[in-house]
PDB file of N, CA and C in Angstrom:
ATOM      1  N   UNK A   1     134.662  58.890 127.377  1.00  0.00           N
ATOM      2  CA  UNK A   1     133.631  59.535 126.603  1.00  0.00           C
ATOM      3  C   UNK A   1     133.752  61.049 126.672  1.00  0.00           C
ATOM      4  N   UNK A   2     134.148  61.779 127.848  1.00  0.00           N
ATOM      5  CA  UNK A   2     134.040  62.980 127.968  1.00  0.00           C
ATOM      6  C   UNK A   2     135.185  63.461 126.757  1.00  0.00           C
ATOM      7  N   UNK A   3     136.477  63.182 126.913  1.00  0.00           N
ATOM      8  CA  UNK A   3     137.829  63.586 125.788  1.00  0.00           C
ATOM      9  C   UNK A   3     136.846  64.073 124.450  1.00  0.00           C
ATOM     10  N   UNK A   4     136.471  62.256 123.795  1.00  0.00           N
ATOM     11  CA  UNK A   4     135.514  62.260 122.538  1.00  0.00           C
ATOM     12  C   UNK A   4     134.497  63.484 122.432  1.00  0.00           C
ATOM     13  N   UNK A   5     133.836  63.451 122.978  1.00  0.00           N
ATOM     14  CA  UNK A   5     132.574  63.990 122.922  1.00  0.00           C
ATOM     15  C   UNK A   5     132.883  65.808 123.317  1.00  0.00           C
ATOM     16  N   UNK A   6     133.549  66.213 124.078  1.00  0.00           N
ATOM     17  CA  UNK A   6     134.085  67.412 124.693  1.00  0.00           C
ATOM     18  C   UNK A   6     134.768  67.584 123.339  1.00  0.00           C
ATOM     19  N   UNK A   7     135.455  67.768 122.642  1.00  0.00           N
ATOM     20  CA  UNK A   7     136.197  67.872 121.178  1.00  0.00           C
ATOM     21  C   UNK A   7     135.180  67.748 120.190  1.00  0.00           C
ATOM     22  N   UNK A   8     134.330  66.602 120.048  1.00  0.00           N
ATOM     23  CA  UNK A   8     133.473  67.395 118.863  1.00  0.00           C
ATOM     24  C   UNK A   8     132.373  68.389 119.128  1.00  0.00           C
ATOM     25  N   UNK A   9     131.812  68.697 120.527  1.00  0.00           N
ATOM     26  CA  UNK A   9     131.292  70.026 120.665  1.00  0.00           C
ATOM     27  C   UNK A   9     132.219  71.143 120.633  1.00  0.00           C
ATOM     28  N   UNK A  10     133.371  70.904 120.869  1.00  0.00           N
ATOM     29  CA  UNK A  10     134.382  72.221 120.277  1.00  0.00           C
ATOM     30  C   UNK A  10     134.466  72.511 118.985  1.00  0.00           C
ATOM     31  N   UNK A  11     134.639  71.545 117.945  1.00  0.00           N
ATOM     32  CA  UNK A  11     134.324  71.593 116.718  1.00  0.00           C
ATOM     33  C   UNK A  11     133.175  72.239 116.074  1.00  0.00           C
ATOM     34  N   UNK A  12     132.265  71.413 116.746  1.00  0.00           N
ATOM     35  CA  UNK A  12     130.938  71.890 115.758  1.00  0.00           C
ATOM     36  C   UNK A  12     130.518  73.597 116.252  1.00  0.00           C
ATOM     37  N   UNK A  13     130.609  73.974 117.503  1.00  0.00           N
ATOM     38  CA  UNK A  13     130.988  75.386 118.062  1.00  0.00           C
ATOM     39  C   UNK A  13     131.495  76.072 116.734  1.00  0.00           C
ATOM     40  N   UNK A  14     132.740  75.626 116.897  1.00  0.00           N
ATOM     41  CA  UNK A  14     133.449  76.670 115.759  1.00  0.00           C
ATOM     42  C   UNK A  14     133.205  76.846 114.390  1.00  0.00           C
ATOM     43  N   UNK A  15     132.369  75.715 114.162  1.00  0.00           N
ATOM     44  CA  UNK A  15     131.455  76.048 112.652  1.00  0.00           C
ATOM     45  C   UNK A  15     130.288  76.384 113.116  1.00  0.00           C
ATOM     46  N   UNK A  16     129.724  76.941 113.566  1.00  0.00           N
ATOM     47  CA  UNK A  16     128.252  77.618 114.452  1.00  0.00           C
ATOM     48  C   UNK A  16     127.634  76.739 114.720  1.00  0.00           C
ATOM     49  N   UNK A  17     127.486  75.436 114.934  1.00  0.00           N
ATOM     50  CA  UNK A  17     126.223  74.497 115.216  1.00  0.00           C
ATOM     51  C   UNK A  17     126.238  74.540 116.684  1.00  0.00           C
ATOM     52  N   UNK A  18     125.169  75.148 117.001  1.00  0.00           N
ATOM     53  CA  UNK A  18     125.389  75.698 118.473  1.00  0.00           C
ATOM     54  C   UNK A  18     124.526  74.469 118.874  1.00  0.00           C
ATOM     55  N   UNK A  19     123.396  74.109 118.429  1.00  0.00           N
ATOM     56  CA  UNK A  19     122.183  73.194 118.469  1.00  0.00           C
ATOM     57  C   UNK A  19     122.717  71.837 119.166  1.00  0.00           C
ATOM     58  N   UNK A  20     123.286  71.203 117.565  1.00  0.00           N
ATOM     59  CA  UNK A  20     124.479  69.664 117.766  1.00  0.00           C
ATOM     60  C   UNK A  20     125.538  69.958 119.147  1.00  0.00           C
ATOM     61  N   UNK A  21     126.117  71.070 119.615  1.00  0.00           N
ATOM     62  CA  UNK A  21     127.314  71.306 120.832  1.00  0.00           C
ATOM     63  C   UNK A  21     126.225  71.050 122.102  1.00  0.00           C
ATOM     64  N   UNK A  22     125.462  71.705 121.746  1.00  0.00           N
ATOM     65  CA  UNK A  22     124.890  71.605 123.307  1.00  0.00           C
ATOM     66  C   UNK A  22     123.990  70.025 123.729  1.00  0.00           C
ATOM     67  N   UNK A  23     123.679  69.755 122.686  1.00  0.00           N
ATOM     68  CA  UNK A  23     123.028  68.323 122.735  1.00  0.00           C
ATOM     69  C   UNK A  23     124.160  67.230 123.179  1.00  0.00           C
ATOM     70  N   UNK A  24     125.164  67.434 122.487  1.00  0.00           N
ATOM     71  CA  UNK A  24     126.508  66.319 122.868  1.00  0.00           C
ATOM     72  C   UNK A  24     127.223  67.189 124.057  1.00  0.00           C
ATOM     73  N   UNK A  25     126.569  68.043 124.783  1.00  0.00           N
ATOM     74  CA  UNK A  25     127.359  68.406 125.885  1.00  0.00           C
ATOM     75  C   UNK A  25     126.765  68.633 126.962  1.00  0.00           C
ATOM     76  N   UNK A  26     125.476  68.135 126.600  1.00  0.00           N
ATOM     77  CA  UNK A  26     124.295  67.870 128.019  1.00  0.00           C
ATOM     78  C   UNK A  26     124.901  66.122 127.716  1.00  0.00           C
ATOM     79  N   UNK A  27     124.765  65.666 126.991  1.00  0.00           N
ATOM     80  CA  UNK A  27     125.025  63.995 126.896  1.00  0.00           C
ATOM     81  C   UNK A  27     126.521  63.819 127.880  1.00  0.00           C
ATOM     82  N   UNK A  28     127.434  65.059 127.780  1.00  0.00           N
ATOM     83  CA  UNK A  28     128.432  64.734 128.503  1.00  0.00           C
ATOM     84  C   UNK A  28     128.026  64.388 130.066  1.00  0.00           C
ATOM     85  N   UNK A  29     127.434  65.646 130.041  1.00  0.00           N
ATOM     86  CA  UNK A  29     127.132  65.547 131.725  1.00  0.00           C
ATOM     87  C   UNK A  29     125.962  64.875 132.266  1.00  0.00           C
ATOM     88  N   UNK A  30     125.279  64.255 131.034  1.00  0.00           N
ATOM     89  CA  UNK A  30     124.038  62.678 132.034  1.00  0.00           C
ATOM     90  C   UNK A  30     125.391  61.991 132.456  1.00  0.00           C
ATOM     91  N   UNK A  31     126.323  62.012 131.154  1.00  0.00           N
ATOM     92  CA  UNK A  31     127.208  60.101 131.568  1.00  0.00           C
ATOM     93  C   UNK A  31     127.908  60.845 132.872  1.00  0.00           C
ATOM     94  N   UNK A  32     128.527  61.968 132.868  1.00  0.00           N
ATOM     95  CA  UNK A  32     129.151  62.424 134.096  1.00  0.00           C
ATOM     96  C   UNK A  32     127.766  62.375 135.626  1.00  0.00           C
ATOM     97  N   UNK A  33     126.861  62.905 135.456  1.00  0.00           N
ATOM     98  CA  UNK A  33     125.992  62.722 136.882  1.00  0.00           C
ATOM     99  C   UNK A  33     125.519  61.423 137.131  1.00  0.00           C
ATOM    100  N   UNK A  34     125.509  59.946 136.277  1.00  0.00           N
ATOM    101  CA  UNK A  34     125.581  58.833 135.848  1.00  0.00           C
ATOM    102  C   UNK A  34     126.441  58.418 137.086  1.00  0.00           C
ATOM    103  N   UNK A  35     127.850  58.960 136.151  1.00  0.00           N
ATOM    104  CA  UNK A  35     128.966  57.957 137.183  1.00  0.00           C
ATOM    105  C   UNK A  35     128.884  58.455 138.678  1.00  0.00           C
ATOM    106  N   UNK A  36     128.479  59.686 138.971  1.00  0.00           N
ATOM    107  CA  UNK A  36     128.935  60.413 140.202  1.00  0.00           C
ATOM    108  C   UNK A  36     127.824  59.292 141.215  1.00  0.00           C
ATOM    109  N   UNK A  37     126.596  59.310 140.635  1.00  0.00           N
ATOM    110  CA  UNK A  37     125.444  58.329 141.313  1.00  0.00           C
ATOM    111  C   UNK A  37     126.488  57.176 141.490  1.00  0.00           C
ATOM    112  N   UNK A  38     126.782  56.631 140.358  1.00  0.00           N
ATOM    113  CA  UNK A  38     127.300  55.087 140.637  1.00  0.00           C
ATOM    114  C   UNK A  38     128.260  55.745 141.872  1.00  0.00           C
ATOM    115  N   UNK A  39     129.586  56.479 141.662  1.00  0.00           N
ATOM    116  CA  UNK A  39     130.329  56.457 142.683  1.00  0.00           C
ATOM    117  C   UNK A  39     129.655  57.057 144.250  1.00  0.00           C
ATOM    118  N   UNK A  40     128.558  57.644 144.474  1.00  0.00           N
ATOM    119  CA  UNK A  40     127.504  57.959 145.446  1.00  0.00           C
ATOM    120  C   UNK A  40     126.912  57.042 145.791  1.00  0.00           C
ATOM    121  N   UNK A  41     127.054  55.577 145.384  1.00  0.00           N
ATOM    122  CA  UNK A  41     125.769  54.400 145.372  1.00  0.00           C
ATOM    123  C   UNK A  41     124.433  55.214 145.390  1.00  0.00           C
ATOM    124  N   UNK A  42     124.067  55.879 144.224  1.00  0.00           N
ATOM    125  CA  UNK A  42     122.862  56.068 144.658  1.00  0.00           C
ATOM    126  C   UNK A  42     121.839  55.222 143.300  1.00  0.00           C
ATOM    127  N   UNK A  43     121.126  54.872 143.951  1.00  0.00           N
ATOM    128  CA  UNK A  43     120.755  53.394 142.899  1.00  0.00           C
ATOM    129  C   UNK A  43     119.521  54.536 141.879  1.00  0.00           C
ATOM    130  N   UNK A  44     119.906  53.797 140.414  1.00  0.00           N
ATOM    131  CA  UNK A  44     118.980  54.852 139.438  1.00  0.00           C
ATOM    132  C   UNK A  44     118.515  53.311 138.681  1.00  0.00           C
ATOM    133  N   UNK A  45     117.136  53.978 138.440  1.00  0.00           N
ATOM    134  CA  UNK A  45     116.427  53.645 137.732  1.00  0.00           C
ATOM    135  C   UNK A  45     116.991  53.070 136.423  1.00  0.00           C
ATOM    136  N   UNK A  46     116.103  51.822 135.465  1.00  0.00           N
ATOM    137  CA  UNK A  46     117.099  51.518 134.244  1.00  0.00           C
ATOM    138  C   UNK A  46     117.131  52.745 133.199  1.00  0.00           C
ATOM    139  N   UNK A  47     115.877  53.733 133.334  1.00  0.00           N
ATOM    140  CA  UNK A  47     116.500  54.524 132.380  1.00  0.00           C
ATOM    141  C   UNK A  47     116.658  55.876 133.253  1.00  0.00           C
ATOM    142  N   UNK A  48     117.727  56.492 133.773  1.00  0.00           N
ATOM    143  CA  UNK A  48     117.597  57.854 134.753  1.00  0.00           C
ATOM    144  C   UNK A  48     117.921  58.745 133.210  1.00  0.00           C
ATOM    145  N   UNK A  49     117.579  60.152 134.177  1.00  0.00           N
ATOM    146  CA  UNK A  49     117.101  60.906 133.296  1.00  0.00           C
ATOM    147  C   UNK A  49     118.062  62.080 134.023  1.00  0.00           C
ATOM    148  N   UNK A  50     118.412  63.064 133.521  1.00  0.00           N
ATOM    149  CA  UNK A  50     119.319  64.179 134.444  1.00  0.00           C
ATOM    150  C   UNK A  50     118.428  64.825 135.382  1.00  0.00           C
ATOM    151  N   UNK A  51     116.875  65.053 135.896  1.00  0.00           N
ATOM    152  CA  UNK A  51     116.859  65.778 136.383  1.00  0.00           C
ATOM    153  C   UNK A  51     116.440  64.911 137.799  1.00  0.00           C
ATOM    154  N   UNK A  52     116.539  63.523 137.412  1.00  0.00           N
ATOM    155  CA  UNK A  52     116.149  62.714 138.748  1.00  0.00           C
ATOM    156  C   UNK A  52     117.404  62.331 139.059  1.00  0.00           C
ATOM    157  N   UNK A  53     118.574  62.515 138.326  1.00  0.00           N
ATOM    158  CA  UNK A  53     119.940  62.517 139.404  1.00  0.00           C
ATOM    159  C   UNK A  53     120.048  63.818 139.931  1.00  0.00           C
ATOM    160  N   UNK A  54     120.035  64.960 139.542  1.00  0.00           N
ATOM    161  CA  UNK A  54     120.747  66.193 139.534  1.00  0.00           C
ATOM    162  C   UNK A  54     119.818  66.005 141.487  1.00  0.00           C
ATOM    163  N   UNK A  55     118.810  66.111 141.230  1.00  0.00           N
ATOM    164  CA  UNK A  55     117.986  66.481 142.788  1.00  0.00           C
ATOM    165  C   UNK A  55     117.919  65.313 143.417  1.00  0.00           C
ATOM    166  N   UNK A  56     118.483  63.944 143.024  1.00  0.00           N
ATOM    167  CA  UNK A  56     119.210  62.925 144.357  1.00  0.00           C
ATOM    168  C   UNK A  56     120.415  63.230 144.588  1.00  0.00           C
ATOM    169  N   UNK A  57     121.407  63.556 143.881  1.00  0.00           N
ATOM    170  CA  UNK A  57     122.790  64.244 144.202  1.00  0.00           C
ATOM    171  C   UNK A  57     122.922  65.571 144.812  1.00  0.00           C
ATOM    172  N   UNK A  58     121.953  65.864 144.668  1.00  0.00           N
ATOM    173  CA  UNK A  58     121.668  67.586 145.458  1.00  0.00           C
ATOM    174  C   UNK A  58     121.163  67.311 147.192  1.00  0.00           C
ATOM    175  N   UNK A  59     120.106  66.515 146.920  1.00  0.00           N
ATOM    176  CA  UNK A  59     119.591  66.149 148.255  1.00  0.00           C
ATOM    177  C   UNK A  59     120.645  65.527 148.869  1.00  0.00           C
ATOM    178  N   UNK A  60     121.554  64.427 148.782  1.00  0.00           N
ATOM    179  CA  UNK A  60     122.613  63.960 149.198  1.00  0.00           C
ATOM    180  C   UNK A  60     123.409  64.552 149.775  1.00  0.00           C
ATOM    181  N   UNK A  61     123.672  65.968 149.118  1.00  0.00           N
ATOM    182  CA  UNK A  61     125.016  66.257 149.817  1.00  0.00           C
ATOM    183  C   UNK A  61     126.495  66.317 148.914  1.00  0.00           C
ATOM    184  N   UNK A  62     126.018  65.528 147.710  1.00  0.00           N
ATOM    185  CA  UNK A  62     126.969  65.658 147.026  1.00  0.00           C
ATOM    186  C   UNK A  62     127.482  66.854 146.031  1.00  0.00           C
ATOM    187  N   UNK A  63     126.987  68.207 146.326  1.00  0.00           N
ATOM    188  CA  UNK A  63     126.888  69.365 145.694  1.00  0.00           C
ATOM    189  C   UNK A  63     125.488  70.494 146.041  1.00  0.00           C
ATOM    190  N   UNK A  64     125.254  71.598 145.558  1.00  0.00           N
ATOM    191  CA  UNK A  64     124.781  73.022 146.408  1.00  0.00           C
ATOM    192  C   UNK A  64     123.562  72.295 145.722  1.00  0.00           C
ATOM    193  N   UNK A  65     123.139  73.275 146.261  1.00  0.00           N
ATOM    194  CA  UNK A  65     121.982  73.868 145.721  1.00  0.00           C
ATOM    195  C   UNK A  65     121.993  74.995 144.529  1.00  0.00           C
ATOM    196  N   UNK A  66     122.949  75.442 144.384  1.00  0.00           N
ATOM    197  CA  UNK A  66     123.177  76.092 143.440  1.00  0.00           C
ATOM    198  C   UNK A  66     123.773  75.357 142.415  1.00  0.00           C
ATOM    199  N   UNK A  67     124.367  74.130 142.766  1.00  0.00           N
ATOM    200  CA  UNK A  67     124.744  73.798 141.902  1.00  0.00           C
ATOM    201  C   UNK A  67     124.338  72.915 141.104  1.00  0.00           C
ATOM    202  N   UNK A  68     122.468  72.327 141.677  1.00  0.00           N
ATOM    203  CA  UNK A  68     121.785  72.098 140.843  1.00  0.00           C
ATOM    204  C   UNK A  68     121.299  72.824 139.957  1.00  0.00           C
ATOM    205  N   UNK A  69     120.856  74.258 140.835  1.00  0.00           N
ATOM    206  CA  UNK A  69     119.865  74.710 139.550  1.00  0.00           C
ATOM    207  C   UNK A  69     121.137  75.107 138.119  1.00  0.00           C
ATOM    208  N   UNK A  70     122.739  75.231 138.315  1.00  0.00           N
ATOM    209  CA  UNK A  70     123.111  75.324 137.149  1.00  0.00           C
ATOM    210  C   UNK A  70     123.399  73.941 136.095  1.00  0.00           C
ATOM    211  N   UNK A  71     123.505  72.875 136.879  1.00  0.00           N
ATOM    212  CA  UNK A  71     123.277  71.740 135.980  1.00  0.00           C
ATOM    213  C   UNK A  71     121.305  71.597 135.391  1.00  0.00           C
ATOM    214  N   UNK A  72     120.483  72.136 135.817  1.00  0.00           N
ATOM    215  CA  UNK A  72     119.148  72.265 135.792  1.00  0.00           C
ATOM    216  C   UNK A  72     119.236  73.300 134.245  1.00  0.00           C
ATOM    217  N   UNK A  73     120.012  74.457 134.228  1.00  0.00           N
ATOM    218  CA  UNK A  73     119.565  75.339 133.289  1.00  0.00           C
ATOM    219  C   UNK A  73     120.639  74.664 132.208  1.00  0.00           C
ATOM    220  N   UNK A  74     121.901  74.223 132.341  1.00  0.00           N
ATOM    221  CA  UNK A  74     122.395  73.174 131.316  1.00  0.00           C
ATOM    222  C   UNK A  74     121.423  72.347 130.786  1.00  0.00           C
ATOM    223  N   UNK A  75     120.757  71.346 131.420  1.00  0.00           N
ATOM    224  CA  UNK A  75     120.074  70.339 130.947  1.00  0.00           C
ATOM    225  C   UNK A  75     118.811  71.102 130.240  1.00  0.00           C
ATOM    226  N   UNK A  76     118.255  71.981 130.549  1.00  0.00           N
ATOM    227  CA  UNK A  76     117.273  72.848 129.935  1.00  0.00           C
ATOM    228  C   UNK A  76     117.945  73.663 128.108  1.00  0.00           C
ATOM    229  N   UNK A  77     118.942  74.096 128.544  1.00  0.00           N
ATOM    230  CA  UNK A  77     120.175  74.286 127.048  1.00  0.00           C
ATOM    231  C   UNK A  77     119.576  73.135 125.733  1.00  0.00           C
ATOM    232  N   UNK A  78     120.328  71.625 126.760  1.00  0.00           N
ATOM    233  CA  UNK A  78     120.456  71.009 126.021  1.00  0.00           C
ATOM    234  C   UNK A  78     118.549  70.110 125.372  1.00  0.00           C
ATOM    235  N   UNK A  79     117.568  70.098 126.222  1.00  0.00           N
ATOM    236  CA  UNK A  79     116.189  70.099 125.875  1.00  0.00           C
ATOM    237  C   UNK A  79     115.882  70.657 124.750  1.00  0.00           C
ATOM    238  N   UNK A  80     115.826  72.059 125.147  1.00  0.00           N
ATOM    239  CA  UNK A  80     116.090  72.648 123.768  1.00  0.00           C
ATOM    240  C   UNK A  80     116.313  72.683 122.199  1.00  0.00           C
ATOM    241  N   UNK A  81     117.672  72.127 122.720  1.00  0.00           N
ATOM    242  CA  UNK A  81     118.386  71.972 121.073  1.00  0.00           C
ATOM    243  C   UNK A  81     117.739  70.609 121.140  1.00  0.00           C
ATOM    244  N   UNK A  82     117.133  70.164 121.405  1.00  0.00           N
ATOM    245  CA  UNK A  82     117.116  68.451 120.969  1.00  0.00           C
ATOM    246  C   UNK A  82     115.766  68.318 120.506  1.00  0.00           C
ATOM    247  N   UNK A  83     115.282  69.427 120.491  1.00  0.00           N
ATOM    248  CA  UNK A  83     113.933  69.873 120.525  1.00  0.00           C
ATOM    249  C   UNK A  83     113.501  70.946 119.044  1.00  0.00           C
ATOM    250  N   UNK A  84     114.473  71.475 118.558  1.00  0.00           N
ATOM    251  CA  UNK A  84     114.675  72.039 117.690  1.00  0.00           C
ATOM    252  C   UNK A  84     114.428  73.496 118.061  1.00  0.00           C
ATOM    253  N   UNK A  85     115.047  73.644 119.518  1.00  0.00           N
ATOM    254  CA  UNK A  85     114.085  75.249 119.727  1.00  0.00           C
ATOM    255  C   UNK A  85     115.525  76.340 120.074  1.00  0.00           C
ATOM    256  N   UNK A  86     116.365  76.211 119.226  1.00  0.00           N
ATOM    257  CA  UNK A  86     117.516  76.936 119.287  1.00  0.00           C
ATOM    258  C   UNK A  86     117.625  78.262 119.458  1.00  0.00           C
ATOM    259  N   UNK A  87     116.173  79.132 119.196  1.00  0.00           N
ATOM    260  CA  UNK A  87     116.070  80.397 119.268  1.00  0.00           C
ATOM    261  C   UNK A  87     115.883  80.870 120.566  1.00  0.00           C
ATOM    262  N   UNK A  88     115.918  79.655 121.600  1.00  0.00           N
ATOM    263  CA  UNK A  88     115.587  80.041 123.183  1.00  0.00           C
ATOM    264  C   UNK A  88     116.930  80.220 123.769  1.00  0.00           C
ATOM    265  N   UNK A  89     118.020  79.947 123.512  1.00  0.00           N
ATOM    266  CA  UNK A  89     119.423  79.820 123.694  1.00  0.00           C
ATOM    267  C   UNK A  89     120.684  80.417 122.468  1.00  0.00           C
ATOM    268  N   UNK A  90     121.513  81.167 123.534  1.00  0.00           N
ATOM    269  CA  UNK A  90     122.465  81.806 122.301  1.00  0.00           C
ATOM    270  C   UNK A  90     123.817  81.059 121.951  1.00  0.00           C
ATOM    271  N   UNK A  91     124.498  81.518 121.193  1.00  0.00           N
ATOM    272  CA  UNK A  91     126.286  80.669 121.061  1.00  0.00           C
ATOM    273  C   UNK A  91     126.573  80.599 122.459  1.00  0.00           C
ATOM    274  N   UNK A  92     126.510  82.295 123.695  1.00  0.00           N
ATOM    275  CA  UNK A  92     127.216  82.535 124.531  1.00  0.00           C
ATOM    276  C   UNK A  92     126.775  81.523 125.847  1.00  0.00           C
ATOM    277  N   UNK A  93     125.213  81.383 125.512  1.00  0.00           N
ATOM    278  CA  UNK A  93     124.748  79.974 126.067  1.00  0.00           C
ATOM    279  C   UNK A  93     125.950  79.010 126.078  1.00  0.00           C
ATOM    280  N   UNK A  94     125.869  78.680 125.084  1.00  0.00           N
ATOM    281  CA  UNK A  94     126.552  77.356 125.054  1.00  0.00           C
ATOM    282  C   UNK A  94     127.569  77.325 124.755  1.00  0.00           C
ATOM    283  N   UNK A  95     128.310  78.194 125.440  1.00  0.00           N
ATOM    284  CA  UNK A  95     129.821  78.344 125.108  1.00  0.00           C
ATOM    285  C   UNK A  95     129.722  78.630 127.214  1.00  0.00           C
ATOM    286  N   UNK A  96     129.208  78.520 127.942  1.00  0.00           N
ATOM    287  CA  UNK A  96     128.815  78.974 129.204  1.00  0.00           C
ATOM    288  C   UNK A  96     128.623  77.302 129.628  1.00  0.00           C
ATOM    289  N   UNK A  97     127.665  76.607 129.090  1.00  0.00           N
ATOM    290  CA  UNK A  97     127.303  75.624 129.311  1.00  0.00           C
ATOM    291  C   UNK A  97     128.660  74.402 129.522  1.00  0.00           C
ATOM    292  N   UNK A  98     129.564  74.637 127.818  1.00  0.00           N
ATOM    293  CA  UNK A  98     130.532  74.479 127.857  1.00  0.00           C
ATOM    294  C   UNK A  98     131.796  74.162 129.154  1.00  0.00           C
ATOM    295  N   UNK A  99     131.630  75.765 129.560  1.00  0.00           N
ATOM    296  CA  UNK A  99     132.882  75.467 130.519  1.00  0.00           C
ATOM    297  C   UNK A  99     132.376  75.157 131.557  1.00  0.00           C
ATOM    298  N   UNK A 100     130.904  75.556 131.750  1.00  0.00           N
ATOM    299  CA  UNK A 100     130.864  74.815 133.456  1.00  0.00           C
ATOM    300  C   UNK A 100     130.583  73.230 133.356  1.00  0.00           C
ATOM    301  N   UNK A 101     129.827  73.066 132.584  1.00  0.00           N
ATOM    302  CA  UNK A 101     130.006  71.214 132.603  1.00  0.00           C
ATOM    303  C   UNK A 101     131.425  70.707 132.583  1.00  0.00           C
ATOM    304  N   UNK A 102     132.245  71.229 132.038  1.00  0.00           N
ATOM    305  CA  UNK A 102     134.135  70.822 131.903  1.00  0.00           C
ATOM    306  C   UNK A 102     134.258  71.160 133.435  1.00  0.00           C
ATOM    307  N   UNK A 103     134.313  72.048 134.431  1.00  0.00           N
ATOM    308  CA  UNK A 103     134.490  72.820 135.691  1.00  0.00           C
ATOM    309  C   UNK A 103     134.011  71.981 136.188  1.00  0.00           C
ATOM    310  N   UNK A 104     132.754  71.448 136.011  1.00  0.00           N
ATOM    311  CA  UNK A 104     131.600  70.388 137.014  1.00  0.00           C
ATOM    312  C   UNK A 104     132.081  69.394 137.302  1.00  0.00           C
ATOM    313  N   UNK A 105     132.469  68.740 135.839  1.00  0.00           N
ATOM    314  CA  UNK A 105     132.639  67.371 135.907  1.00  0.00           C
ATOM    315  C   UNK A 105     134.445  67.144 136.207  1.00  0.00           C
ATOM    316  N   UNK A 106     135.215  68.109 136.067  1.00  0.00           N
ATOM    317  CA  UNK A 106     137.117  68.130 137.051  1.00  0.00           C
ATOM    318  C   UNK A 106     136.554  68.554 138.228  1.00  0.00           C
ATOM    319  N   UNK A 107     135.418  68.740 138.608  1.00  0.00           N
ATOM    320  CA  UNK A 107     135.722  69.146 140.254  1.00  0.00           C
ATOM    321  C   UNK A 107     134.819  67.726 140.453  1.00  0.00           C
ATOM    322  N   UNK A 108     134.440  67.207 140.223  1.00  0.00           N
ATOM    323  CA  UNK A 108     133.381  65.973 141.060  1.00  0.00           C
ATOM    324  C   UNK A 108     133.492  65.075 140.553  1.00  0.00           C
ATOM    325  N   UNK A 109     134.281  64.463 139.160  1.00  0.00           N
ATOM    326  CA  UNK A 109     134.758  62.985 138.703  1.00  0.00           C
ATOM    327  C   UNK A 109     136.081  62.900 138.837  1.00  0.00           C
ATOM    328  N   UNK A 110     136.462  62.232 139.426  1.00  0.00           N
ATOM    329  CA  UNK A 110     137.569  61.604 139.224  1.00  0.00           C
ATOM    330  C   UNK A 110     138.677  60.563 138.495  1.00  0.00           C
TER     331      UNK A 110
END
């Protein structure tokens, strides 16, 4: 899913839909903090949500504290656009959002 989905937020980027990139690139990183739980056994709820993994994977051990609150202001990006509130977030947003979810998810999925 990440290949798929990582390529058409590059796309739609480059025709300005900053809105549609960041929505399919917070979606990258639920399914990425998703698997990291599964590979953490940390048991989620039938519907988890990113911010009740991000702070069981934080509490765990499996990453900072810092490195929640930047998956925290990603997932806030992507709220946003899903929300229709695009004027709270810029391209450089989500061209930021971009590489650290790609950075996040090669340093902690395997």
């Amino acid at each position: 899913m990440f290949e798929c989905s990582q390529g058409q937020a590059e796309s739609l980027l480059a025709s300005g839909c900053r809105g549609p990139k960041s929505v399919i690139v917070g979606c990258v990183l639920e399914d990425g903090l998703r698997r990291l739980c599964g590979h953490d056994q940390i048991k989620l709820t039938d519907q988890p949500n990113v911010e009740l993994m991000n702070a069981e994977l934080a509490r765990q051990g499996a990453y900072s504290k810092l490195v929640q609150k930047r998956i925290t202001a990603s997932a806030r990006i992507r709220n946003d656009a899903a929300h229709g509130n695009c004027d709270k977030f810029t391209e450089a947003d989500v061209e930021e959002m971009v590489r650290y979810v790609r950075s996040f998810l090669e340093a902690h999925i395997s």
